[in-house]
N, C-alpha and C. Protein backbone atom coordinates (compact mmCIF):
# COMPACT_ATOMS: atom_id res chain seq x y z
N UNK A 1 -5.50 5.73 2.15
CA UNK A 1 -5.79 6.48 3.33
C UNK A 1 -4.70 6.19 4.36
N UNK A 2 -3.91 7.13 4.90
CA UNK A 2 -2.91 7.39 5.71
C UNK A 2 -3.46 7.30 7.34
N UNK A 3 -3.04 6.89 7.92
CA UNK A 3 -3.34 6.76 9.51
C UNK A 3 -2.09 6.45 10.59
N UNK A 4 -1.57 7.35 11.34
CA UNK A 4 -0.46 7.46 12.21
C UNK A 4 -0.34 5.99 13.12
N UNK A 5 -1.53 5.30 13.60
CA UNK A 5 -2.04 4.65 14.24
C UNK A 5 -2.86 3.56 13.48
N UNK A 6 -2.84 2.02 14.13
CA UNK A 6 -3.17 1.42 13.68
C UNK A 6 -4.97 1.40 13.49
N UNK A 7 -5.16 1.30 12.41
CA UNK A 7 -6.95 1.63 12.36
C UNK A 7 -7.77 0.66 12.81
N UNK A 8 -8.50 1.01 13.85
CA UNK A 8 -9.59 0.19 14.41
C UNK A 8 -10.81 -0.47 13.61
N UNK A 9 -10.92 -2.01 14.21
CA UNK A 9 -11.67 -2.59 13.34
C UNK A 9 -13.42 -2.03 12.48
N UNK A 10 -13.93 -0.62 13.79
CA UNK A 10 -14.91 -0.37 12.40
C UNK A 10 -14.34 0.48 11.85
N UNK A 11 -13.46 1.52 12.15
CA UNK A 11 -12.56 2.12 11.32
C UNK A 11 -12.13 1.18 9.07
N UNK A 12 -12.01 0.40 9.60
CA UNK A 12 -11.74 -0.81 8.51
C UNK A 12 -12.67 -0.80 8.56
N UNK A 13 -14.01 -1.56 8.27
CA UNK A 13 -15.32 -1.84 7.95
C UNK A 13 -15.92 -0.77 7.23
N UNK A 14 -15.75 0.53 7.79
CA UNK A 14 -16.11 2.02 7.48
C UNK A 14 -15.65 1.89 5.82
N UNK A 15 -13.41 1.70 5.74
CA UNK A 15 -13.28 2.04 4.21
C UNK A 15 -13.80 1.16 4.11
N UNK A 16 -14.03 0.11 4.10
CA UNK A 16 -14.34 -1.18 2.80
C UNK A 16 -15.80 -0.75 2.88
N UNK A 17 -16.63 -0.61 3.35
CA UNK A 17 -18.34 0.00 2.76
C UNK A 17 -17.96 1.17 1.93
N UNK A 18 -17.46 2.13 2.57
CA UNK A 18 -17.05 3.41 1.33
C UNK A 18 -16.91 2.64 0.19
N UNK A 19 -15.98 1.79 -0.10
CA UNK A 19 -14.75 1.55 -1.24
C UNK A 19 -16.03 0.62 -1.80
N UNK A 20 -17.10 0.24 -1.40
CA UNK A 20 -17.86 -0.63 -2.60
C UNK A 20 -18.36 -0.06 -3.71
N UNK A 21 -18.41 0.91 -3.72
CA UNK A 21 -19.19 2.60 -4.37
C UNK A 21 -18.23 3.12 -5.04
N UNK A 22 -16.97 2.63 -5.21
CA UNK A 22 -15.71 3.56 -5.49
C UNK A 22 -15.57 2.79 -7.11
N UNK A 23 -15.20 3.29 -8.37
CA UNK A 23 -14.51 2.34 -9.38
C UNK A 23 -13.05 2.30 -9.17
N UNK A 24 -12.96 1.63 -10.55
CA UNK A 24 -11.42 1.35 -10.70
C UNK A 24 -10.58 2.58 -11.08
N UNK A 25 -9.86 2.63 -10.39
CA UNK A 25 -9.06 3.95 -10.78
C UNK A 25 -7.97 3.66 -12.16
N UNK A 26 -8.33 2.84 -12.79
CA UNK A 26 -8.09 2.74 -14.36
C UNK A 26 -9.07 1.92 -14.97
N UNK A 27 -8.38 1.93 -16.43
CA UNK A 27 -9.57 1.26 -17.67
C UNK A 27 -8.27 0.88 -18.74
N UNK A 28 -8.53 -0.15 -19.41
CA UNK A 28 -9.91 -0.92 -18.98
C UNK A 28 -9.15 -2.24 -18.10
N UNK A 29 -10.29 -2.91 -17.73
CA UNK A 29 -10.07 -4.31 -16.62
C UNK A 29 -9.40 -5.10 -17.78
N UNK A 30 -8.34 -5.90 -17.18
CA UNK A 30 -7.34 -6.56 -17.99
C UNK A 30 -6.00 -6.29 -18.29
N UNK A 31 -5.82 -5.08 -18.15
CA UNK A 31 -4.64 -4.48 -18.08
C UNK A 31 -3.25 -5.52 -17.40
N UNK A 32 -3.68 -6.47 -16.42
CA UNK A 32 -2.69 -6.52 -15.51
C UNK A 32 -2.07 -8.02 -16.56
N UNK A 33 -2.62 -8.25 -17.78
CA UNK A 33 -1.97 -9.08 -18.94
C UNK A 33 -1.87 -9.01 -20.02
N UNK A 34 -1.37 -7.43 -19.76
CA UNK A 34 -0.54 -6.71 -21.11
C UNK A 34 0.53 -6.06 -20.59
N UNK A 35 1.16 -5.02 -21.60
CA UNK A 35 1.90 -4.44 -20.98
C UNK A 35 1.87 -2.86 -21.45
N UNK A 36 1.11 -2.20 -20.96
CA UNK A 36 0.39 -0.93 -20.92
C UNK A 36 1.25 0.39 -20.79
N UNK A 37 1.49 0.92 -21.64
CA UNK A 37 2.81 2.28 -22.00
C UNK A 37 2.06 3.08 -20.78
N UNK A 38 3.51 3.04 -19.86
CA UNK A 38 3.38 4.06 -18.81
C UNK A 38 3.10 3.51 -17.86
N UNK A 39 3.14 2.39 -17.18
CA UNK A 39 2.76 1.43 -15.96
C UNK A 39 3.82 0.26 -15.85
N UNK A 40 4.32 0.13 -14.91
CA UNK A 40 5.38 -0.55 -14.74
C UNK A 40 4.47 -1.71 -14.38
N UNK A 41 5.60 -3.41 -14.86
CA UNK A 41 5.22 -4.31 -14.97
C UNK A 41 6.36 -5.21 -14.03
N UNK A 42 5.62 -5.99 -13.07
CA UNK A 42 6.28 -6.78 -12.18
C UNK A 42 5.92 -8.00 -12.28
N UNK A 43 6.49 -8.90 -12.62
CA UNK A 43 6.42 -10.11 -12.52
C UNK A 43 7.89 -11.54 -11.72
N UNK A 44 7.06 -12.33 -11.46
CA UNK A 44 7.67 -13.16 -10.34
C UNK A 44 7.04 -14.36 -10.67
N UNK A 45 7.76 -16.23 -10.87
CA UNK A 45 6.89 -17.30 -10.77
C UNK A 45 8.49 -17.82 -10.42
N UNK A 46 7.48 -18.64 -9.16
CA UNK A 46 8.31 -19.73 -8.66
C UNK A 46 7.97 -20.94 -8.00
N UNK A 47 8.51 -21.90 -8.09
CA UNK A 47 8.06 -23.08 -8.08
C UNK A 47 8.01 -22.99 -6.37
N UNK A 48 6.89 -23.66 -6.09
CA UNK A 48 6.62 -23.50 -4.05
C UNK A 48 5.93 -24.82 -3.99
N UNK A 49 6.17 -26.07 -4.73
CA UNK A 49 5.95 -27.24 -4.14
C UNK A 49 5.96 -28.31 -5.23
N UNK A 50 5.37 -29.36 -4.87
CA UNK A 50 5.61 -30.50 -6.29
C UNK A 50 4.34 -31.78 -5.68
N UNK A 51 3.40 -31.75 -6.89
CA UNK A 51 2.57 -32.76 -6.61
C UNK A 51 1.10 -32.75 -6.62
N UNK A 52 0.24 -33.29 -7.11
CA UNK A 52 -0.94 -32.91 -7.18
C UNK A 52 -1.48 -32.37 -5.42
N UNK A 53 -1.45 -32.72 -4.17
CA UNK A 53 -1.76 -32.41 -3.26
C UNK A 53 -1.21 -30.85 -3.14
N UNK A 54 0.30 -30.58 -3.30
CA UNK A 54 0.96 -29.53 -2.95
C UNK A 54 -0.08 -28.27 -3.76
N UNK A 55 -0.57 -28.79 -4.96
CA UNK A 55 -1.14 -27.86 -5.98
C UNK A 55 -3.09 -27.40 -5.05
N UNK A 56 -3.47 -28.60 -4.99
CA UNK A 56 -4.63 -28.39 -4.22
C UNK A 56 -4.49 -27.34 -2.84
N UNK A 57 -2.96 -27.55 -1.81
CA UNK A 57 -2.89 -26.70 -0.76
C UNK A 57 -2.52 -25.05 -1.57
N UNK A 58 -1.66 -24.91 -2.40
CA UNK A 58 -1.66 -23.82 -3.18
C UNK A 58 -2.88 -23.16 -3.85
N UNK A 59 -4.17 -23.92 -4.38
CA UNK A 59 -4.73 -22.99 -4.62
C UNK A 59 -5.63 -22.87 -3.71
N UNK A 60 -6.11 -23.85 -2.51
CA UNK A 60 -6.62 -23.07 -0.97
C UNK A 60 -6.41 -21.82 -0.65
N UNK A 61 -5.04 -21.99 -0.56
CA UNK A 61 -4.15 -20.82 -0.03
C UNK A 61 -4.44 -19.62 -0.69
N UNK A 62 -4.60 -19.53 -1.76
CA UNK A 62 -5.05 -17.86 -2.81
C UNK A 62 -6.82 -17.83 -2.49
N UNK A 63 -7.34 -18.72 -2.23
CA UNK A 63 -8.64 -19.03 -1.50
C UNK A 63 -8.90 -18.02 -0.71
N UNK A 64 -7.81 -18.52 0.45
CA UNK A 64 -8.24 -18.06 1.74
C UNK A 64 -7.32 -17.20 2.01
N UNK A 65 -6.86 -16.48 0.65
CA UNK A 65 -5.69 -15.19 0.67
C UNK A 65 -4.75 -14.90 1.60
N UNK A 66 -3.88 -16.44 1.92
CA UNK A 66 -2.57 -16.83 2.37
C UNK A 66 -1.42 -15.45 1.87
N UNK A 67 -1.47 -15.39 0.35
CA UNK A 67 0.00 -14.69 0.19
C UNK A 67 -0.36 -13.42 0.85
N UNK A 68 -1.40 -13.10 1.61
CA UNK A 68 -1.59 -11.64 2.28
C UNK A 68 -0.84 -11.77 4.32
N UNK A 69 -0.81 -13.05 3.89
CA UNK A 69 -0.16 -13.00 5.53
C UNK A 69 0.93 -13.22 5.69
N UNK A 70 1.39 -11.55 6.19
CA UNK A 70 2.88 -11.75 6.23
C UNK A 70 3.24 -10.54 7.06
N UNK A 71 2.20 -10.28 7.94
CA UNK A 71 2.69 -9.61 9.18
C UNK A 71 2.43 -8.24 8.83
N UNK A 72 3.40 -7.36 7.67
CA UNK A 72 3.27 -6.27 8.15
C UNK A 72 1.98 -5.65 6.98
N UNK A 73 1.80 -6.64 6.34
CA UNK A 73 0.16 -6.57 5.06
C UNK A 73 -0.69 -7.44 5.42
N UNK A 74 -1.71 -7.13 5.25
CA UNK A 74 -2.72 -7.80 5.91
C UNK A 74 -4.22 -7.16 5.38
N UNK A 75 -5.03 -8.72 4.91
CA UNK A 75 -5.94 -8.20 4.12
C UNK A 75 -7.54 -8.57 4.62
N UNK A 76 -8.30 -7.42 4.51
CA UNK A 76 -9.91 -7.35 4.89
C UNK A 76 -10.96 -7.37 4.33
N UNK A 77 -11.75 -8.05 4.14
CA UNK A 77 -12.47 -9.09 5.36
C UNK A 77 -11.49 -10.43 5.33
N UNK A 78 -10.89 -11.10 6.22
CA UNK A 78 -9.77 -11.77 5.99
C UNK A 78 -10.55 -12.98 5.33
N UNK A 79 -11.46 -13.46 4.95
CA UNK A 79 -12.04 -14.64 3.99
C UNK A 79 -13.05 -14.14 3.40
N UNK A 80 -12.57 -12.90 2.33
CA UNK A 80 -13.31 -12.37 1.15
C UNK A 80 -13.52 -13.64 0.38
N UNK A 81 -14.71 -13.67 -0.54
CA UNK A 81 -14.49 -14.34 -1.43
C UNK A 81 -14.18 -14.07 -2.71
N UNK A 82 -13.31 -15.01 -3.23
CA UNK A 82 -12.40 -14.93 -4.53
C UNK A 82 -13.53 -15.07 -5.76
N UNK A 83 -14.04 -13.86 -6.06
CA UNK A 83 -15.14 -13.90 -7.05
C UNK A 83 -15.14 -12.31 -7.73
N UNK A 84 -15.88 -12.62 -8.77
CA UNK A 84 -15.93 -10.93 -9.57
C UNK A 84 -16.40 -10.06 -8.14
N UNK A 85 -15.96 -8.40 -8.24
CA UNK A 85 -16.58 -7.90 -7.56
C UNK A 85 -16.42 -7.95 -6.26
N UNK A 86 -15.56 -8.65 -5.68
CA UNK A 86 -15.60 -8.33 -4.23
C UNK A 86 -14.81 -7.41 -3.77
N UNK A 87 -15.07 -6.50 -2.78
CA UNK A 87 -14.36 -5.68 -2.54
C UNK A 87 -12.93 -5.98 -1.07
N UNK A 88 -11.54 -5.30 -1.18
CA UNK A 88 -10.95 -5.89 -0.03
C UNK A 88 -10.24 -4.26 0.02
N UNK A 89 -9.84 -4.19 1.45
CA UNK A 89 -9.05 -3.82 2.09
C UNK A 89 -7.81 -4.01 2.19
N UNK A 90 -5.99 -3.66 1.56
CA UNK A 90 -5.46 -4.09 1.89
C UNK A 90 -4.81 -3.29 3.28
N UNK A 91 -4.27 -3.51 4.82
CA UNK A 91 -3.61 -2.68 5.55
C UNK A 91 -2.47 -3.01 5.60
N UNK A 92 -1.71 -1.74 5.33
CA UNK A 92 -0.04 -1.80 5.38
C UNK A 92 0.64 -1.11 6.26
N UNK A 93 1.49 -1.87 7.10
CA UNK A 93 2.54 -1.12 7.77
C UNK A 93 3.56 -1.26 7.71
N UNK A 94 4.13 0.27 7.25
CA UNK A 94 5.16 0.97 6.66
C UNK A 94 5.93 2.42 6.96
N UNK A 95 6.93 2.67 7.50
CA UNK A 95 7.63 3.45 7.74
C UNK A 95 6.83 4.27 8.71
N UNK A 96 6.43 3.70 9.63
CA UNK A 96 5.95 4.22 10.75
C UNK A 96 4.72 4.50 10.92
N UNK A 97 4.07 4.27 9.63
CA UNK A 97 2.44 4.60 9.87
C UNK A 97 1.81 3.29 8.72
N UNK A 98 0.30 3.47 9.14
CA UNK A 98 -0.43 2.57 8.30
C UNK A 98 -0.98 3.15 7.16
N UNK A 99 -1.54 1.84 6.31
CA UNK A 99 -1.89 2.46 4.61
C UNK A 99 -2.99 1.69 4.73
N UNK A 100 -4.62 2.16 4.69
CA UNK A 100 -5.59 1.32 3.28
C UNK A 100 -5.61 1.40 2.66
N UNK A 101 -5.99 0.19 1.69
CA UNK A 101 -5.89 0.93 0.05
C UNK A 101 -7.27 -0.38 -0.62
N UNK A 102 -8.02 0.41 -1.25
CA UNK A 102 -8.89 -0.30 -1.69
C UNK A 102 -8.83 -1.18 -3.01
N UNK A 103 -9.40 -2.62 -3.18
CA UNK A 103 -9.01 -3.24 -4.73
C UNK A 103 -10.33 -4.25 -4.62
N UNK A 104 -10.92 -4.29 -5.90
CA UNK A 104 -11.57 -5.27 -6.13
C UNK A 104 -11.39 -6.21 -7.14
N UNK A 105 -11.60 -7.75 -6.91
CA UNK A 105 -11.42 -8.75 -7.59
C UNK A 105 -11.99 -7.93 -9.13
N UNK A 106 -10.81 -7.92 -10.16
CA UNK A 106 -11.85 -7.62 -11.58
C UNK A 106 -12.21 -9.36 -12.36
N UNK A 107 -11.37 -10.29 -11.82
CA UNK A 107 -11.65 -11.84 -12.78
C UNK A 107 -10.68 -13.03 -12.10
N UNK A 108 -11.50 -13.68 -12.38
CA UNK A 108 -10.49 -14.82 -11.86
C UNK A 108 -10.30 -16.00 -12.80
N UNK A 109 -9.27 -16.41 -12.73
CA UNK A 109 -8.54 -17.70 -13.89
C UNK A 109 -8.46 -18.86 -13.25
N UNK A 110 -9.24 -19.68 -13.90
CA UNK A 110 -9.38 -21.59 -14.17
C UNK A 110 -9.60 -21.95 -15.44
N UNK A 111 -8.38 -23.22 -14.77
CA UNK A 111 -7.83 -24.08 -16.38
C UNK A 111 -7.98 -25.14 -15.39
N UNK A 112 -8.39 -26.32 -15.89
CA UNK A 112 -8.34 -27.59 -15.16
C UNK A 112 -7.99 -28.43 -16.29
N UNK A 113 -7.46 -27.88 -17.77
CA UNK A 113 -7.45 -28.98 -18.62
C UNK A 113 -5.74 -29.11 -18.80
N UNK A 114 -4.93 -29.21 -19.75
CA UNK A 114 -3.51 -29.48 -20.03
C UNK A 114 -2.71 -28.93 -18.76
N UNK A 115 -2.69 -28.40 -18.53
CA UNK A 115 -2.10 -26.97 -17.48
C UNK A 115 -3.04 -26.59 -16.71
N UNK A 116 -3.40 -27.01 -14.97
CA UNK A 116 -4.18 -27.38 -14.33
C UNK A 116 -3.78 -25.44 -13.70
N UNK A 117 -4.27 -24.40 -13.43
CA UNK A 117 -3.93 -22.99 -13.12
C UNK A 117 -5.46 -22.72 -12.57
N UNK A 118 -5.17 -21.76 -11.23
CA UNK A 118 -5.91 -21.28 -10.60
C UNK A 118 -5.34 -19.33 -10.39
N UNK A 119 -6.41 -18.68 -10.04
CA UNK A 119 -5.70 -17.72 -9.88
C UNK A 119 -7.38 -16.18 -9.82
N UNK A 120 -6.44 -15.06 -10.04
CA UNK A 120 -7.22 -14.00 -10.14
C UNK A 120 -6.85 -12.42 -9.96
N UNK A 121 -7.18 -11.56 -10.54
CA UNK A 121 -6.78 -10.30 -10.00
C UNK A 121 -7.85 -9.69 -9.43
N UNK A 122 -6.90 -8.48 -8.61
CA UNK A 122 -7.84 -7.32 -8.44
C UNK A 122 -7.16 -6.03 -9.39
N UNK A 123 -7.85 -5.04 -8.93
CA UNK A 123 -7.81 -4.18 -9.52
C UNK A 123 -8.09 -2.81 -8.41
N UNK A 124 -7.43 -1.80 -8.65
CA UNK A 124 -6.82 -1.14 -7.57
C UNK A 124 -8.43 -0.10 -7.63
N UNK A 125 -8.92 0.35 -6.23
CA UNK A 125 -9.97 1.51 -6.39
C UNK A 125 -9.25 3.05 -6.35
N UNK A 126 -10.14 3.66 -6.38
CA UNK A 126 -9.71 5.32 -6.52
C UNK A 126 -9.05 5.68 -5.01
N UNK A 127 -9.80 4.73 -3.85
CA UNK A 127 -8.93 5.04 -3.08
C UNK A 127 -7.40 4.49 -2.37
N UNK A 128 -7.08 3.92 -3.40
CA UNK A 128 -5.74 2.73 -3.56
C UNK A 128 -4.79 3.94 -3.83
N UNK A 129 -3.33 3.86 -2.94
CA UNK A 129 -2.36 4.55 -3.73
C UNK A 129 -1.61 4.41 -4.53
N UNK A 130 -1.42 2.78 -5.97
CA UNK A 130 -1.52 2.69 -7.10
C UNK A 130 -2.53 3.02 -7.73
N UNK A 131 -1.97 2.85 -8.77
CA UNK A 131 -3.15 2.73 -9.81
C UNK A 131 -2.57 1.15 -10.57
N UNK A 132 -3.29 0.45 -10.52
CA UNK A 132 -3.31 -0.85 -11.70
C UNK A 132 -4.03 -2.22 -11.10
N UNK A 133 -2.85 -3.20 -11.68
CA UNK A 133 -3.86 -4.56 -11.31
C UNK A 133 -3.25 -5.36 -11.02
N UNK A 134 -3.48 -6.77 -10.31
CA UNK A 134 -1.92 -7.41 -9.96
C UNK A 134 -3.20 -8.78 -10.00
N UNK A 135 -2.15 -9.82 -10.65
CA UNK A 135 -2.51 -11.02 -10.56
C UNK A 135 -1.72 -11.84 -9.81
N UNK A 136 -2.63 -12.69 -9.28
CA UNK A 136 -1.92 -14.05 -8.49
C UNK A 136 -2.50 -15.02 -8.86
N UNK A 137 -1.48 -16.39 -9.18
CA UNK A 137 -1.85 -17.66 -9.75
C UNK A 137 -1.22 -18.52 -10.03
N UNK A 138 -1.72 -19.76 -9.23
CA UNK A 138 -0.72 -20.93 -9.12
C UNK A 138 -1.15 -22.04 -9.95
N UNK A 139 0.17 -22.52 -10.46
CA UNK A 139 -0.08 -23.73 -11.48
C UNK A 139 0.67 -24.79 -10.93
N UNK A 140 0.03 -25.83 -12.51
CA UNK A 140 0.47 -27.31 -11.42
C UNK A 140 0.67 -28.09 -13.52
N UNK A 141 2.21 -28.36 -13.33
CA UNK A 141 2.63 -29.58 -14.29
C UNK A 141 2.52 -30.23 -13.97
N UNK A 142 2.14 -31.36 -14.89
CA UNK A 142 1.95 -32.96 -14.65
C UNK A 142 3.19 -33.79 -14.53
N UNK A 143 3.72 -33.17 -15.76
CA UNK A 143 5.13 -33.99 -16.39
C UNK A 143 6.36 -33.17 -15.18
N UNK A 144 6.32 -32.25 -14.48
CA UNK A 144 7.55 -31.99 -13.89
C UNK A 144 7.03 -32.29 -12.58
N UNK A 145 5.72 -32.05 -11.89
CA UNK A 145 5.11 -31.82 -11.36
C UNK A 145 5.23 -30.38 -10.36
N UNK A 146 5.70 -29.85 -10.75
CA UNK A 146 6.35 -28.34 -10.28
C UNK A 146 4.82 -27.67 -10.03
N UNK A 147 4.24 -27.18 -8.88
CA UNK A 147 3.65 -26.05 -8.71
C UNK A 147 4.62 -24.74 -8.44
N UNK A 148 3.44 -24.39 -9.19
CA UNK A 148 4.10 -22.62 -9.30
C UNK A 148 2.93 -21.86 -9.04
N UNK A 149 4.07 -20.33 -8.56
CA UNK A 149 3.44 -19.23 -7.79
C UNK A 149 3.41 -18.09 -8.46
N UNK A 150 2.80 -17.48 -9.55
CA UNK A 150 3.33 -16.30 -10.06
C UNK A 150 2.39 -14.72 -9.54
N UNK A 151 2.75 -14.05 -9.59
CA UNK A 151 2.96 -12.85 -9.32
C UNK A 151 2.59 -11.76 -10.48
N UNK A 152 2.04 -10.95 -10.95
CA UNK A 152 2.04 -9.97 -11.88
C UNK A 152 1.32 -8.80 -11.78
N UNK A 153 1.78 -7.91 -11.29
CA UNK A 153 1.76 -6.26 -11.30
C UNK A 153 1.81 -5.45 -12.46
N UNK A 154 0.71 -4.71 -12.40
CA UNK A 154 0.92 -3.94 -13.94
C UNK A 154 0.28 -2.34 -12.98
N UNK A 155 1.62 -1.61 -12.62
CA UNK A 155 0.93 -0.29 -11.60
C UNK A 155 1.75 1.12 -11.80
N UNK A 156 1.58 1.95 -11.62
CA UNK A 156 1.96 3.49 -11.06
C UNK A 156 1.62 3.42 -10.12
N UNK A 157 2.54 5.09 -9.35
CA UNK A 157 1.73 5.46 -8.42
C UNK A 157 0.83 6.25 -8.81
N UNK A 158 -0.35 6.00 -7.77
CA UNK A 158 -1.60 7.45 -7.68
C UNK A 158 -1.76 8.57 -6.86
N UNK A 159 -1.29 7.84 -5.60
CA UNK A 159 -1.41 9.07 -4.39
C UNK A 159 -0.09 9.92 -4.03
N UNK A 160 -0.06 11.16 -3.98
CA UNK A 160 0.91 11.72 -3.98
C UNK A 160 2.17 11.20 -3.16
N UNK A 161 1.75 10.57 -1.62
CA UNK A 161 2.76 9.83 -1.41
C UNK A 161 3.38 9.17 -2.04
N UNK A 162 2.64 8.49 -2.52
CA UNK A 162 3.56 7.31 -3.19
C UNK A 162 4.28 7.75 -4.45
N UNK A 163 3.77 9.02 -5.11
CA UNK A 163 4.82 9.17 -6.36
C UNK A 163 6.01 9.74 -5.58
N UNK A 164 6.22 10.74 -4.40
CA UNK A 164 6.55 11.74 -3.92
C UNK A 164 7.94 10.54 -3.65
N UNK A 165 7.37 9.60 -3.04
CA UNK A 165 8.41 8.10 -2.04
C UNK A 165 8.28 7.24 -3.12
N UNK A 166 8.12 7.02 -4.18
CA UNK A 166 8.67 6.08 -5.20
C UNK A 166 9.50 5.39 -5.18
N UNK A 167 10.82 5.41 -4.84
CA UNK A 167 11.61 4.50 -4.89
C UNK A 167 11.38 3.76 -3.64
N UNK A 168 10.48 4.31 -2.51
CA UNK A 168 10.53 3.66 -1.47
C UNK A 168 8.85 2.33 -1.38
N UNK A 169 8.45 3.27 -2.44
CA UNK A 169 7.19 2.29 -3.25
C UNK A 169 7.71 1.10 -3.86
N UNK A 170 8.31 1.56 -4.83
CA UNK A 170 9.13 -0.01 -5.41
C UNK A 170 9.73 -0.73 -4.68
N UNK A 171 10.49 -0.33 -2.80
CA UNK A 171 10.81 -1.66 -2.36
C UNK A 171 9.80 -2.21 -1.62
N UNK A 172 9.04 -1.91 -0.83
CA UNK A 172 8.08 -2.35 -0.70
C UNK A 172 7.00 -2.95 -1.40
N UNK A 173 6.95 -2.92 -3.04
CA UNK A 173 6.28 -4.10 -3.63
C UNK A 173 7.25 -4.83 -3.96
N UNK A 174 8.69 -4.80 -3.81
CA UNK A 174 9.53 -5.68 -4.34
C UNK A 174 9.08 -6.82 -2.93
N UNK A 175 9.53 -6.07 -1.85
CA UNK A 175 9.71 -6.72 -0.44
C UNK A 175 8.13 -7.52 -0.63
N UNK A 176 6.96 -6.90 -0.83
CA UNK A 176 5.67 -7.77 -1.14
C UNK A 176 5.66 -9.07 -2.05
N UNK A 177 6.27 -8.89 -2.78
CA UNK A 177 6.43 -10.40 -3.84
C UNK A 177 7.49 -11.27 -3.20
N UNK A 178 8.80 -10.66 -2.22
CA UNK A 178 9.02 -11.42 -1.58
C UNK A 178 8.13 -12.41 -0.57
N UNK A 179 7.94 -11.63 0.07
CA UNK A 179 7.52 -12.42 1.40
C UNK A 179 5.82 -12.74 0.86
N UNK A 180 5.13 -12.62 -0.17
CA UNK A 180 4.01 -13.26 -0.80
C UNK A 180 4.48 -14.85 -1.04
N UNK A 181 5.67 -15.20 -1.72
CA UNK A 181 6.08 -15.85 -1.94
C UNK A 181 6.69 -17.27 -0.60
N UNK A 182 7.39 -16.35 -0.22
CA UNK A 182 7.66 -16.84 1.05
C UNK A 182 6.23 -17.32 1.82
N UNK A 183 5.19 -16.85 2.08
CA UNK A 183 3.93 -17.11 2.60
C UNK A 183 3.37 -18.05 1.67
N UNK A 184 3.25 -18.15 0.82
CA UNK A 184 2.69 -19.19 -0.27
C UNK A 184 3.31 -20.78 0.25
N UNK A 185 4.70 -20.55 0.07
CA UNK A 185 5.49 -21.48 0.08
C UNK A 185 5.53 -22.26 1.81
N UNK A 186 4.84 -21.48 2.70
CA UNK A 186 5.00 -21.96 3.89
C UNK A 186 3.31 -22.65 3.76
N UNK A 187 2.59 -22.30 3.28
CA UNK A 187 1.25 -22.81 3.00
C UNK A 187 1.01 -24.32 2.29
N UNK A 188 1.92 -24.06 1.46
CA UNK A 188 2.13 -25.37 1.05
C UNK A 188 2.72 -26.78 1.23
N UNK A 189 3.37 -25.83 2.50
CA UNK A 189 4.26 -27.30 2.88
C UNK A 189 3.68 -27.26 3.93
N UNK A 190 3.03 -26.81 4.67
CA UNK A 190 1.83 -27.95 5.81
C UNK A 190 1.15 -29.14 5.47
């Protein structure tokens, strides 16, 4: 949903009640860890700290959906909880106007055994202008002690904007895994 102007907070409240009612504007859930003919695949992991503590502030941070703060994205209810089913809001500002776009958590990933990994996707709604699923999830080696941040997009566009501005779609999720990253990494070193 397109808006010239920044959308007022029940304005926001309004989509995200709509968008609980809405499905996934693909099938099936899982998609975003394969690699699905006809959906472009983005992926990104990088190391954003070192140490069992650094790993505990990293997976807070996807908690309390840190890699969403970064000024010009910004995500609603800002302490959704990270569980099947919840529904979020993301708002974007971009080339002069704002974007909602609806996604709900489809699963979330814990390993606490060899390879200590936290994480989860959503999955984009009908009223999202992708279509797909994007995971986020941070791990923690013992032996290097490297936490890591990875990133994985599995999307098209859906809404005519966005096929219409495509290339201007792809920098802006490029520019998103940037500065996700960048936000992760400032989370962790507090």
């Amino acid at each position: 949903m397109l808006f010239f102007a920044r959308p007022s907070p029940s304005q926001i409240e309004q989509f995200i009640d709509r968008s609980k009612e809405l499905p996934l504007s693909y099938q099936p859930t899982g998609i975003g860890r394969e690699f699905p003919r006809g959906l472009k695949v983005d992926e990104v992991c990088t190391v954003i700290g070192h140490g069992d503590a650094a790993y505990a502030r990293a997976k807070q941070a996807l908690i309390s959906w840190q890699q969403f703060d970064l000024g010009w994205v910004e995500l609603f209810p800002p302490l959704a909880p990270v569980e099947t089913g919840t529904v979020v809001a993301v708002l974007i500002h971009h080339l002069g106007f704002w974007s909602l776009n609806g996604s709900r958590v489809v699963y979330v990933l814990h390993n606490e055994s060899d390879v200590p990994a936290f994480g989860f996707a959503y999955g984009t709604l009908t009223n999202h202008a992708e279509l797909g699923e994007e995971i986020f999830e941070v791990r923690f080696n013992a032996v290097t002690q490297e936490v890591t941040y990875r990133i994985r997009a599995v999307s098209k566009p859906r809404a005519a904007f966005a096929i219409a501005g495509y290339p201007v779609t792809r920098l802006l999720q490029s520019r998103f895994r940037r500065d996700s990253i960048a936000a992760m990494k400032r989370a962790v070193a507090r």
